[in-house]
C-alpha atoms as a PDB file:
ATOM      1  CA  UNK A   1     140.224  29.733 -40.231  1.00  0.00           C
ATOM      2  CA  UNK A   2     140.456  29.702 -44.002  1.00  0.00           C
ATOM      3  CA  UNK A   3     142.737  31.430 -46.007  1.00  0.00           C
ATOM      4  CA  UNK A   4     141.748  35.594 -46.637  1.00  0.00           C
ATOM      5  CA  UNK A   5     139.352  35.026 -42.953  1.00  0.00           C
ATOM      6  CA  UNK A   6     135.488  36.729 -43.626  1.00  0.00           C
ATOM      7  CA  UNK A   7     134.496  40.577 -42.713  1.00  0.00           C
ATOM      8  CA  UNK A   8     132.623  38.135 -39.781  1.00  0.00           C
ATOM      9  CA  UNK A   9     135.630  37.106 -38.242  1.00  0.00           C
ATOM     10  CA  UNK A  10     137.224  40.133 -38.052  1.00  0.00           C
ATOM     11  CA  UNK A  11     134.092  41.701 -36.005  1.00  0.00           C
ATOM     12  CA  UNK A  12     133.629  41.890 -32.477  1.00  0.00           C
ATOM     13  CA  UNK A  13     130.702  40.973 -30.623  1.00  0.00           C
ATOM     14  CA  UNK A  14     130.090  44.162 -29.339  1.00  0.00           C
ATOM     15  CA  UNK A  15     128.747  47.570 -30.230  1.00  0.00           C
ATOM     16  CA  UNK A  16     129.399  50.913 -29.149  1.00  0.00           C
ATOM     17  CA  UNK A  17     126.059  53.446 -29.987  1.00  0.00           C
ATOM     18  CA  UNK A  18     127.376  56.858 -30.986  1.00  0.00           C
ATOM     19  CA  UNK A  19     124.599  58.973 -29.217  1.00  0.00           C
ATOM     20  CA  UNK A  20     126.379  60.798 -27.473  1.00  0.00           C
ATOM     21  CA  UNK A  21     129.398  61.486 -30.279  1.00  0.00           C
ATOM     22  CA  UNK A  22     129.377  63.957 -32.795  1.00  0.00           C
ATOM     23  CA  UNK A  23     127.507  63.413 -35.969  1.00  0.00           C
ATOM     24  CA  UNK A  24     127.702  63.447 -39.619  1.00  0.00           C
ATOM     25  CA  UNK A  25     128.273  67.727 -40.223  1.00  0.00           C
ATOM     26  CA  UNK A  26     130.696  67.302 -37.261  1.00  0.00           C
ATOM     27  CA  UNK A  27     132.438  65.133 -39.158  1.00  0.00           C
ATOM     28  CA  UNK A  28     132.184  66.944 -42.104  1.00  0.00           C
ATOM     29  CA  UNK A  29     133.375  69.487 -40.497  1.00  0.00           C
ATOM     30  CA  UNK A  30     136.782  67.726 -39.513  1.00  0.00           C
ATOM     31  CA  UNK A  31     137.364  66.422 -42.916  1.00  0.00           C
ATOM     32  CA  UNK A  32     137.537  70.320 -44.205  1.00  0.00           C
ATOM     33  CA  UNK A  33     139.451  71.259 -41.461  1.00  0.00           C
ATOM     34  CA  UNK A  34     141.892  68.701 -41.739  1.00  0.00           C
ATOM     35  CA  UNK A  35     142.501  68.834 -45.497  1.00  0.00           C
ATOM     36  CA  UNK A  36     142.013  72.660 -44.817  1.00  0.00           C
ATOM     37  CA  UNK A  37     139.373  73.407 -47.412  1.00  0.00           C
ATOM     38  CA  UNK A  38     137.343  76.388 -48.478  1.00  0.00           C
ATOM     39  CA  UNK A  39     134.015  75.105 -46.807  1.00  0.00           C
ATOM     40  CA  UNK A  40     132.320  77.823 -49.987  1.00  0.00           C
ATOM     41  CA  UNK A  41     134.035  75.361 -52.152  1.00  0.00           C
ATOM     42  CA  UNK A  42     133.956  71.958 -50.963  1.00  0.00           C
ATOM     43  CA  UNK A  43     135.774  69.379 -53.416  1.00  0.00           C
ATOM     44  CA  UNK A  44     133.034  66.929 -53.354  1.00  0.00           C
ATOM     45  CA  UNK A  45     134.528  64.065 -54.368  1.00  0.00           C
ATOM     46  CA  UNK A  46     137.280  64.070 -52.240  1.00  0.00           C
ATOM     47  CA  UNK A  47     135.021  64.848 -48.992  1.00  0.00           C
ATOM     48  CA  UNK A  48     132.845  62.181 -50.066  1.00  0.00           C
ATOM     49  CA  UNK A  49     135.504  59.540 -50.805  1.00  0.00           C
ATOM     50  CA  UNK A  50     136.980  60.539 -47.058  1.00  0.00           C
ATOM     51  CA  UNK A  51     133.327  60.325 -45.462  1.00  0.00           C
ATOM     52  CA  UNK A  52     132.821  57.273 -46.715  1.00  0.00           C
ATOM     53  CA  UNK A  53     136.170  55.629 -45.485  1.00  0.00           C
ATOM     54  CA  UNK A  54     135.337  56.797 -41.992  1.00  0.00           C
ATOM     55  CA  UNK A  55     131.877  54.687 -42.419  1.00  0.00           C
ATOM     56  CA  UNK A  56     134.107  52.106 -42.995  1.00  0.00           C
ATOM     57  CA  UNK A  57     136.155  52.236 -40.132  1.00  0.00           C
ATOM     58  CA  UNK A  58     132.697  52.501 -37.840  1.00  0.00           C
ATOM     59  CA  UNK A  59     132.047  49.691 -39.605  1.00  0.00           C
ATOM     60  CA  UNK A  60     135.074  47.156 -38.266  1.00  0.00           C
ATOM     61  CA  UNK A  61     134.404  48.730 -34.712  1.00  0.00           C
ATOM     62  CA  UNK A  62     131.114  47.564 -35.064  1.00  0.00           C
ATOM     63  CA  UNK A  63     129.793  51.019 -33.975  1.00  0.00           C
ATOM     64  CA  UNK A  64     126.272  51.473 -34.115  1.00  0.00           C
ATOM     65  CA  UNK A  65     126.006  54.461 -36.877  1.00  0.00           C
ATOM     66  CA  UNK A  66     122.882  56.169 -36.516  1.00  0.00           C
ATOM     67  CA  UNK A  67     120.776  56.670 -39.618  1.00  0.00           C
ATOM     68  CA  UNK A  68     121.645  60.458 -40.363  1.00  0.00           C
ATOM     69  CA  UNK A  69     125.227  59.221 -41.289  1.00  0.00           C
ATOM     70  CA  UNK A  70     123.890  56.631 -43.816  1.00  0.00           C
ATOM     71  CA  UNK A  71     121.459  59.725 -44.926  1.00  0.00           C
ATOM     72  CA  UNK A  72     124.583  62.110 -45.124  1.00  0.00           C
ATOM     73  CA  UNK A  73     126.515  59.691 -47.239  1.00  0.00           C
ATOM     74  CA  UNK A  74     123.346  59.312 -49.755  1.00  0.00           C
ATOM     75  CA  UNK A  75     123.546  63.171 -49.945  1.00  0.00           C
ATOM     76  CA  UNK A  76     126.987  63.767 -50.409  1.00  0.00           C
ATOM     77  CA  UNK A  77     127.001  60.604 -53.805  1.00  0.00           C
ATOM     78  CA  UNK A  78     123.924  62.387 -55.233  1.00  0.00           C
ATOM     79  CA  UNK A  79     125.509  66.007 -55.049  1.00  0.00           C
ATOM     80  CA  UNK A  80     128.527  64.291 -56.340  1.00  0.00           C
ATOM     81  CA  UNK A  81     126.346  62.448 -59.289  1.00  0.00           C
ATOM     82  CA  UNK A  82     124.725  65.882 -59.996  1.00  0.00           C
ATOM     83  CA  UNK A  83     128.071  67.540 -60.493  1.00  0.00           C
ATOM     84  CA  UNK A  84     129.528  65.236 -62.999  1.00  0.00           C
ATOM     85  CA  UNK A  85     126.699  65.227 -65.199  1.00  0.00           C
ATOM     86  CA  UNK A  86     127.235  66.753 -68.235  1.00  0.00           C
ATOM     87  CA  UNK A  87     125.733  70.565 -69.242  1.00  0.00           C
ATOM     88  CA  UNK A  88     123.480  70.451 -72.012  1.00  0.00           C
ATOM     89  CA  UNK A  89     124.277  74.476 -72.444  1.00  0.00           C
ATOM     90  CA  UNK A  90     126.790  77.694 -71.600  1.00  0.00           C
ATOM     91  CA  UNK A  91     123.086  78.974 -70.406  1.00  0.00           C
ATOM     92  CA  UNK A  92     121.789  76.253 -68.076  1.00  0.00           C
ATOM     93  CA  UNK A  93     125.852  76.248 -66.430  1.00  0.00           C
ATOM     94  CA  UNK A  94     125.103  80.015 -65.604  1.00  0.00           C
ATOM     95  CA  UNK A  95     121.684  79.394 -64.200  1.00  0.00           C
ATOM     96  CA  UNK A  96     121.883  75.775 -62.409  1.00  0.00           C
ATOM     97  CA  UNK A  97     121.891  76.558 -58.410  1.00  0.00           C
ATOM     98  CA  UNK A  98     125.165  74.977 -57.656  1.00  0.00           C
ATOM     99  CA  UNK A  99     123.847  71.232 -55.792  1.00  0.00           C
ATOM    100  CA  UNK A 100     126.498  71.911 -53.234  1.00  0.00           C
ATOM    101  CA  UNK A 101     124.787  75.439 -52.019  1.00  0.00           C
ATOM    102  CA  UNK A 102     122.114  73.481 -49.218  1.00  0.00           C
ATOM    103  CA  UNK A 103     124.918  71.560 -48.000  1.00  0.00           C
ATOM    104  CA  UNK A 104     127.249  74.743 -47.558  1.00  0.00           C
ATOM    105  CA  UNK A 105     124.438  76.746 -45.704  1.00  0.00           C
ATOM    106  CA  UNK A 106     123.727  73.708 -42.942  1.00  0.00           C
ATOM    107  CA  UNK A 107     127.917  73.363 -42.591  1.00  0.00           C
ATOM    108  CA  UNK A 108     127.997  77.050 -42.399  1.00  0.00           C
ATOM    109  CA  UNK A 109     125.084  77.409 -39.661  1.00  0.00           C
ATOM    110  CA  UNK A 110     125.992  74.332 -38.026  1.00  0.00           C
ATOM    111  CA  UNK A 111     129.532  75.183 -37.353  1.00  0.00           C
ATOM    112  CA  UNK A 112     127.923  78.854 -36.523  1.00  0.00           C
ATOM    113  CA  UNK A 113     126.150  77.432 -33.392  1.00  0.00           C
ATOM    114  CA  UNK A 114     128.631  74.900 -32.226  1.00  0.00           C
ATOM    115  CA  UNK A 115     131.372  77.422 -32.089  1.00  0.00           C
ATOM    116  CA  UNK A 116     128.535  79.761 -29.905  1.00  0.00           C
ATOM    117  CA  UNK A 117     127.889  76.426 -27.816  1.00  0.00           C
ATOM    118  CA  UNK A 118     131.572  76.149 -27.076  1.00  0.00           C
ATOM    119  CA  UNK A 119     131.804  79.649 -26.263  1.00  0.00           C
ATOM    120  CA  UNK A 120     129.212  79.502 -23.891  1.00  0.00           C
ATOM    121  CA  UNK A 121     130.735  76.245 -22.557  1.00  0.00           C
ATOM    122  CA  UNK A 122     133.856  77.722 -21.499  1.00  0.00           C
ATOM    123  CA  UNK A 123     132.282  80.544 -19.476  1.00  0.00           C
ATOM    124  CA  UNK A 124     133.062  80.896 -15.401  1.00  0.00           C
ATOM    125  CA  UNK A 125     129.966  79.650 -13.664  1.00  0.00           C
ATOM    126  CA  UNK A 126     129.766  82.609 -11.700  1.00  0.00           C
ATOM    127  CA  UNK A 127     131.388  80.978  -7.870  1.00  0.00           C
ATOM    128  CA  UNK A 128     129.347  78.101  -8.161  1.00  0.00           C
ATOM    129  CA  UNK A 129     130.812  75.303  -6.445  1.00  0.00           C
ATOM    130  CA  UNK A 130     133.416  74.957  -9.835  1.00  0.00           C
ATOM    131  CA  UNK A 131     137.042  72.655  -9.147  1.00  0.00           C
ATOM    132  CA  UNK A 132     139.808  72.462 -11.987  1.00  0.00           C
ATOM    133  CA  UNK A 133     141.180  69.097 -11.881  1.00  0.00           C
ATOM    134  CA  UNK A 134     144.521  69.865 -13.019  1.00  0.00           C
ATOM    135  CA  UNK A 135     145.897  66.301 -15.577  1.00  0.00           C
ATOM    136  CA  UNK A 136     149.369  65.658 -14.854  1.00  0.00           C
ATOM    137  CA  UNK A 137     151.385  65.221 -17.847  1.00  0.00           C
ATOM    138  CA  UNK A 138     155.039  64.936 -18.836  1.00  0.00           C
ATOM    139  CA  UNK A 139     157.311  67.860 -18.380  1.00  0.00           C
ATOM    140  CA  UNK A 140     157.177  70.347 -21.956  1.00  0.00           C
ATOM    141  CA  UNK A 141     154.091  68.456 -22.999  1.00  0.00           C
ATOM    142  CA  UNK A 142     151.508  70.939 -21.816  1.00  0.00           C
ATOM    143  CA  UNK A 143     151.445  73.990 -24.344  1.00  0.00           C
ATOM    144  CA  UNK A 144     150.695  78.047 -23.474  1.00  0.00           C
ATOM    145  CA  UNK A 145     147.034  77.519 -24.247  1.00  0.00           C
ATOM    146  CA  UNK A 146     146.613  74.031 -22.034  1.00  0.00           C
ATOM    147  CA  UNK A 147     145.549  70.823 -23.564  1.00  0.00           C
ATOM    148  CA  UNK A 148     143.247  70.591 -26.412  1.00  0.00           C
ATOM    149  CA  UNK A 149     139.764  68.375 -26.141  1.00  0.00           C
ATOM    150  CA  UNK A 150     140.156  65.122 -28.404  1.00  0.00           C
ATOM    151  CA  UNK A 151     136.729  64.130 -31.120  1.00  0.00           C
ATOM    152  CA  UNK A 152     135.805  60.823 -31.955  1.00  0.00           C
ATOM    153  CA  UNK A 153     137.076  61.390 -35.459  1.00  0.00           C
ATOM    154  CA  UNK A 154     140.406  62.265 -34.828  1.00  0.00           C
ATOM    155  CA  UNK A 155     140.492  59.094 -32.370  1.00  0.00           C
ATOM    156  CA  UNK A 156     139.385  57.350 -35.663  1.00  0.00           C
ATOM    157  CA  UNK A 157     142.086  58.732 -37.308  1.00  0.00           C
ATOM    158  CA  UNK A 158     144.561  57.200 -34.784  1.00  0.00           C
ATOM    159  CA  UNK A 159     142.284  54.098 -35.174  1.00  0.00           C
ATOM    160  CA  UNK A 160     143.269  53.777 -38.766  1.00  0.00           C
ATOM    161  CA  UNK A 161     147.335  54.650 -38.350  1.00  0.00           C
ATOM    162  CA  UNK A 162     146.711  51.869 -35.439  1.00  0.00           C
ATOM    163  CA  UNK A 163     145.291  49.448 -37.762  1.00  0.00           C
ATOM    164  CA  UNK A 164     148.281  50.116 -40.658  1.00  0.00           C
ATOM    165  CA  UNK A 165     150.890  49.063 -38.054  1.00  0.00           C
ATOM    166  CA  UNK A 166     148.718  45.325 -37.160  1.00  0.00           C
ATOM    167  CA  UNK A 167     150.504  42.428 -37.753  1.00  0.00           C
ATOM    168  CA  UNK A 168     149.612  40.036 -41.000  1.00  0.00           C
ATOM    169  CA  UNK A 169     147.227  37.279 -39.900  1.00  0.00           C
ATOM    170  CA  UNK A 170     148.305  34.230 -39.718  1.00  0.00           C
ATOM    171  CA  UNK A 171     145.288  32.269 -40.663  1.00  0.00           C
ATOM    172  CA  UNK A 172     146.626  29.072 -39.946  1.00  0.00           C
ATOM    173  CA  UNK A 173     147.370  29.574 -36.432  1.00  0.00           C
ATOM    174  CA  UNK A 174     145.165  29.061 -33.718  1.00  0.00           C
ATOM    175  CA  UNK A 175     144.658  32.175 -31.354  1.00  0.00           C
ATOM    176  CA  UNK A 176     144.116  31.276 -27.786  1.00  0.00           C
ATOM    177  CA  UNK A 177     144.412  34.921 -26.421  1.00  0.00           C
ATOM    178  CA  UNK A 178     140.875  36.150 -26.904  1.00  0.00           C
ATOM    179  CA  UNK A 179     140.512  39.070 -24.849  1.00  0.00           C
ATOM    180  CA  UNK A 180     137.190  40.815 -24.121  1.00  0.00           C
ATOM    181  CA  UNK A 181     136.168  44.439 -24.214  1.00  0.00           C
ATOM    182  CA  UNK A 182     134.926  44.419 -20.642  1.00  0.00           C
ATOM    183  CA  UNK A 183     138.348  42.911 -19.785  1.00  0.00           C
ATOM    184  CA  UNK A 184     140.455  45.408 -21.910  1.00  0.00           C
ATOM    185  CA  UNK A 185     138.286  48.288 -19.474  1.00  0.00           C
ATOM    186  CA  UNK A 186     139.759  47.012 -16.867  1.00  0.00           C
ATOM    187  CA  UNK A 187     142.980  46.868 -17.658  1.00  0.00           C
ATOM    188  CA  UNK A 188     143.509  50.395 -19.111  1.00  0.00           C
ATOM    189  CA  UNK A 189     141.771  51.310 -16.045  1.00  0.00           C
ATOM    190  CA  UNK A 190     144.640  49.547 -14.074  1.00  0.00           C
ATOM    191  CA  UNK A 191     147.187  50.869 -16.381  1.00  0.00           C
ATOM    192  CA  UNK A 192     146.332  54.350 -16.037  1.00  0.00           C
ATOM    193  CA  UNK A 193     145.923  54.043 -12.132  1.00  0.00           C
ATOM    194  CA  UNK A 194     149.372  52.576 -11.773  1.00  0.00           C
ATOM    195  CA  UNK A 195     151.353  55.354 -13.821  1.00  0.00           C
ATOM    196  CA  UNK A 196     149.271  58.069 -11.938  1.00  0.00           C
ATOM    197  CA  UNK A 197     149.857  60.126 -15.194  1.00  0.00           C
ATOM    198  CA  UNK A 198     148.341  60.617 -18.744  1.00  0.00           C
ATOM    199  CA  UNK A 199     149.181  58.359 -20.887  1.00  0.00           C
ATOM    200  CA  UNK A 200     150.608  58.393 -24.976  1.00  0.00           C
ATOM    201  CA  UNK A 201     147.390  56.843 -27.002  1.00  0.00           C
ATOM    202  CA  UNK A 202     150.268  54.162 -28.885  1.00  0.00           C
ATOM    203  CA  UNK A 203     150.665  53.180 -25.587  1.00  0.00           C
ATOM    204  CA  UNK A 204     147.607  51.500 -24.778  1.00  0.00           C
ATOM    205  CA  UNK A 205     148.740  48.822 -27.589  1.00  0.00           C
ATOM    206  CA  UNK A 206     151.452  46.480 -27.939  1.00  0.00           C
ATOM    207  CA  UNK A 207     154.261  46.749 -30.148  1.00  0.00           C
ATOM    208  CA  UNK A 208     152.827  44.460 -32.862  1.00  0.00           C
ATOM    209  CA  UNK A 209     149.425  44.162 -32.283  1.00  0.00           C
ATOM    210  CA  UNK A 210     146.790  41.894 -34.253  1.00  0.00           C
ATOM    211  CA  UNK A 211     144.171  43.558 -36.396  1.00  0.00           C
ATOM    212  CA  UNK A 212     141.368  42.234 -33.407  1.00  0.00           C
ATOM    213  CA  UNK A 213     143.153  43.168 -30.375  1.00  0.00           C
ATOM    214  CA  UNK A 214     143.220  47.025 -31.733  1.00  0.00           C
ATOM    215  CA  UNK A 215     139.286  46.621 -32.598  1.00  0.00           C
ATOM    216  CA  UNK A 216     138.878  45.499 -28.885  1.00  0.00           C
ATOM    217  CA  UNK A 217     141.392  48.465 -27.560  1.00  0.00           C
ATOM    218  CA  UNK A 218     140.239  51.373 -29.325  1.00  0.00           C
ATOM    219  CA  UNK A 219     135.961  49.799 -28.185  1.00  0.00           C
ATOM    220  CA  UNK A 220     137.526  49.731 -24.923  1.00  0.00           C
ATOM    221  CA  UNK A 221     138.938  53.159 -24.719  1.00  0.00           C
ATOM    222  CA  UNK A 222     134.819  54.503 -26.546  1.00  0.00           C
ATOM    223  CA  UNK A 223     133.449  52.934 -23.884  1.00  0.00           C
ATOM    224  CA  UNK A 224     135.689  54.367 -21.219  1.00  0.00           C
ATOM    225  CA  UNK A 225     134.849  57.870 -22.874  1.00  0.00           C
ATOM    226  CA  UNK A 226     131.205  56.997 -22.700  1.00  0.00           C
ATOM    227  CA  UNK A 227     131.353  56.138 -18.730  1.00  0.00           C
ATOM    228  CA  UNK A 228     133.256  59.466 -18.458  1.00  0.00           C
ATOM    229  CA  UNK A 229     136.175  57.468 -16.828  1.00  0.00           C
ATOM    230  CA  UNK A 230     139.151  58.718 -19.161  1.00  0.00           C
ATOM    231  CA  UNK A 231     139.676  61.911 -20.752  1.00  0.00           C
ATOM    232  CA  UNK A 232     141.228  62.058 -24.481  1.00  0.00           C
ATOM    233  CA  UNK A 233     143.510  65.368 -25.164  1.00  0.00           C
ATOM    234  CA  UNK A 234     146.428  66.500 -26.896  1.00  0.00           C
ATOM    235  CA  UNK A 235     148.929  68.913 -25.060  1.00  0.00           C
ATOM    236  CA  UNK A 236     148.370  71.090 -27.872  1.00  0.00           C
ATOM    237  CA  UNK A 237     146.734  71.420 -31.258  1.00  0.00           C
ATOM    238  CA  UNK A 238     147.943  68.358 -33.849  1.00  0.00           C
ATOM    239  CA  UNK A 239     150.499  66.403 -30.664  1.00  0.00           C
ATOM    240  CA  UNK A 240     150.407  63.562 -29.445  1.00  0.00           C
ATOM    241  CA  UNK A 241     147.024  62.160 -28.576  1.00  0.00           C
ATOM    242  CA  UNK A 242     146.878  61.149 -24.978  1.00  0.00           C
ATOM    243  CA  UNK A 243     144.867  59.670 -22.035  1.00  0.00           C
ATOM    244  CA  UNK A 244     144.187  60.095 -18.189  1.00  0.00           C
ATOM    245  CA  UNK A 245     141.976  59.107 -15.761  1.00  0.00           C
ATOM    246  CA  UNK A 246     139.019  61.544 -14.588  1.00  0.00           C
END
């Protein structure tokens, strides 16, 4: 491998499709909540800047990112372009719609329905053949309002810390231990069966791990997600992300 490596090298032959994920105003939607922003006065620049960094990390999983993401991301640079163009008068300022107003409404009647979806979600299905599966986790771990559901884009976020701690590449040596995703499956599979508990999400990777093997890991842990083998949850609201079996 030559010196600096190529965007090809780092990639892995494999691709995860995000169907069944949340999508671009989901996304939004976490960006605003975790910088906790006025969503009536989104700081466009910053949002955007964030947005696309998160493209970027779909990007080195080789995810396949469906077409409304590229579309947001066009939307968000030309609201962004609009806003730093210059007035040409005090009167147009007062009577320009502000370019951010469309994309406000759809955040604002997006998150309106998804919060009445996960309402409805929650409901008792009325004595209809309906098991808890109780998740055993460590002792104090599990907080007065039970474990919180885990998005992709907060496992992207863990993605990224995941990816500060990798090791420098060493482009001169040779690495013989190329481990697949379909392999990796298995053996978180394994892992989790043998602990019979949930598991810390650090945990899944080694002390020191190289840039590819955490690519392979965190594809491995989407695709477990995706076969509904593993659920992802924190204890409570901004712990530890963890992992069990289903």
């Amino acid at each position: 491998m030559t010196e600096g490596g190529s965007p090809q090298e780092e990639r892995v032959p494999y691709t995860v499709r995000l169907e069944m994920f949340e999508g671009p105003l989901d996304l939004l939607l976490h960006l605003i909540h975790k910088n906790e922003l006025d969503i009536m006065d989104i700081p466009i620049a910053l949002i955007t800047g964030q947005y696309l960094e998160y493209l970027d990390l779909m990007k080195v999983l080789n995810l396949d990112i469906a077409g409304e993401y590229l579309l947001m991301a066009s939307t968000l640079l030309h609201i962004k372009s609009k806003l730093l163009l210059p007035k040409t008068s005090e009167e147009e300022e007062e009577s320009e719609v502000d370019p951010r107003a469309d994309l406000v409404r759809r955040l604002i009647e997006y998150q309106k329905y998804k919060r009445a979806a996960g309402a409805l979600g929650q409901r008792p299905m009325l004595d209809r053949d309906v098991f808890v599966r109780s998740i055993p986790v460590r002792e104090g771990e599990a907080g007065e309002e039970g474990p919180v559901e885990v998005g992709l884009f907060q496992l992207l976020e863990a993605f990224r810390k995941m990816l500060e701690r990798a090791k420098p590449e060493a482009y001169h040596e040779v690495i013989l231990d190329r481990v697949t995703v379909e392999e990796k499956v298995q053996e978180i599979l394994s892992l989790l069966q043998r602990e019979k508990r949930s598991l810390a999400f650090h945990r899944l990777f080694p002390e020191e791990p190289s840039r590819r093997l955490i690519i392979v890991t965190f594809l491995a842990i989407l695709e477990l997600v995706k076969m509904k083998l593993v659920r992802i949850f924190q204890p409570t609201l901004f712990e530890t992300i963890r992992i069990s079996a289903v």
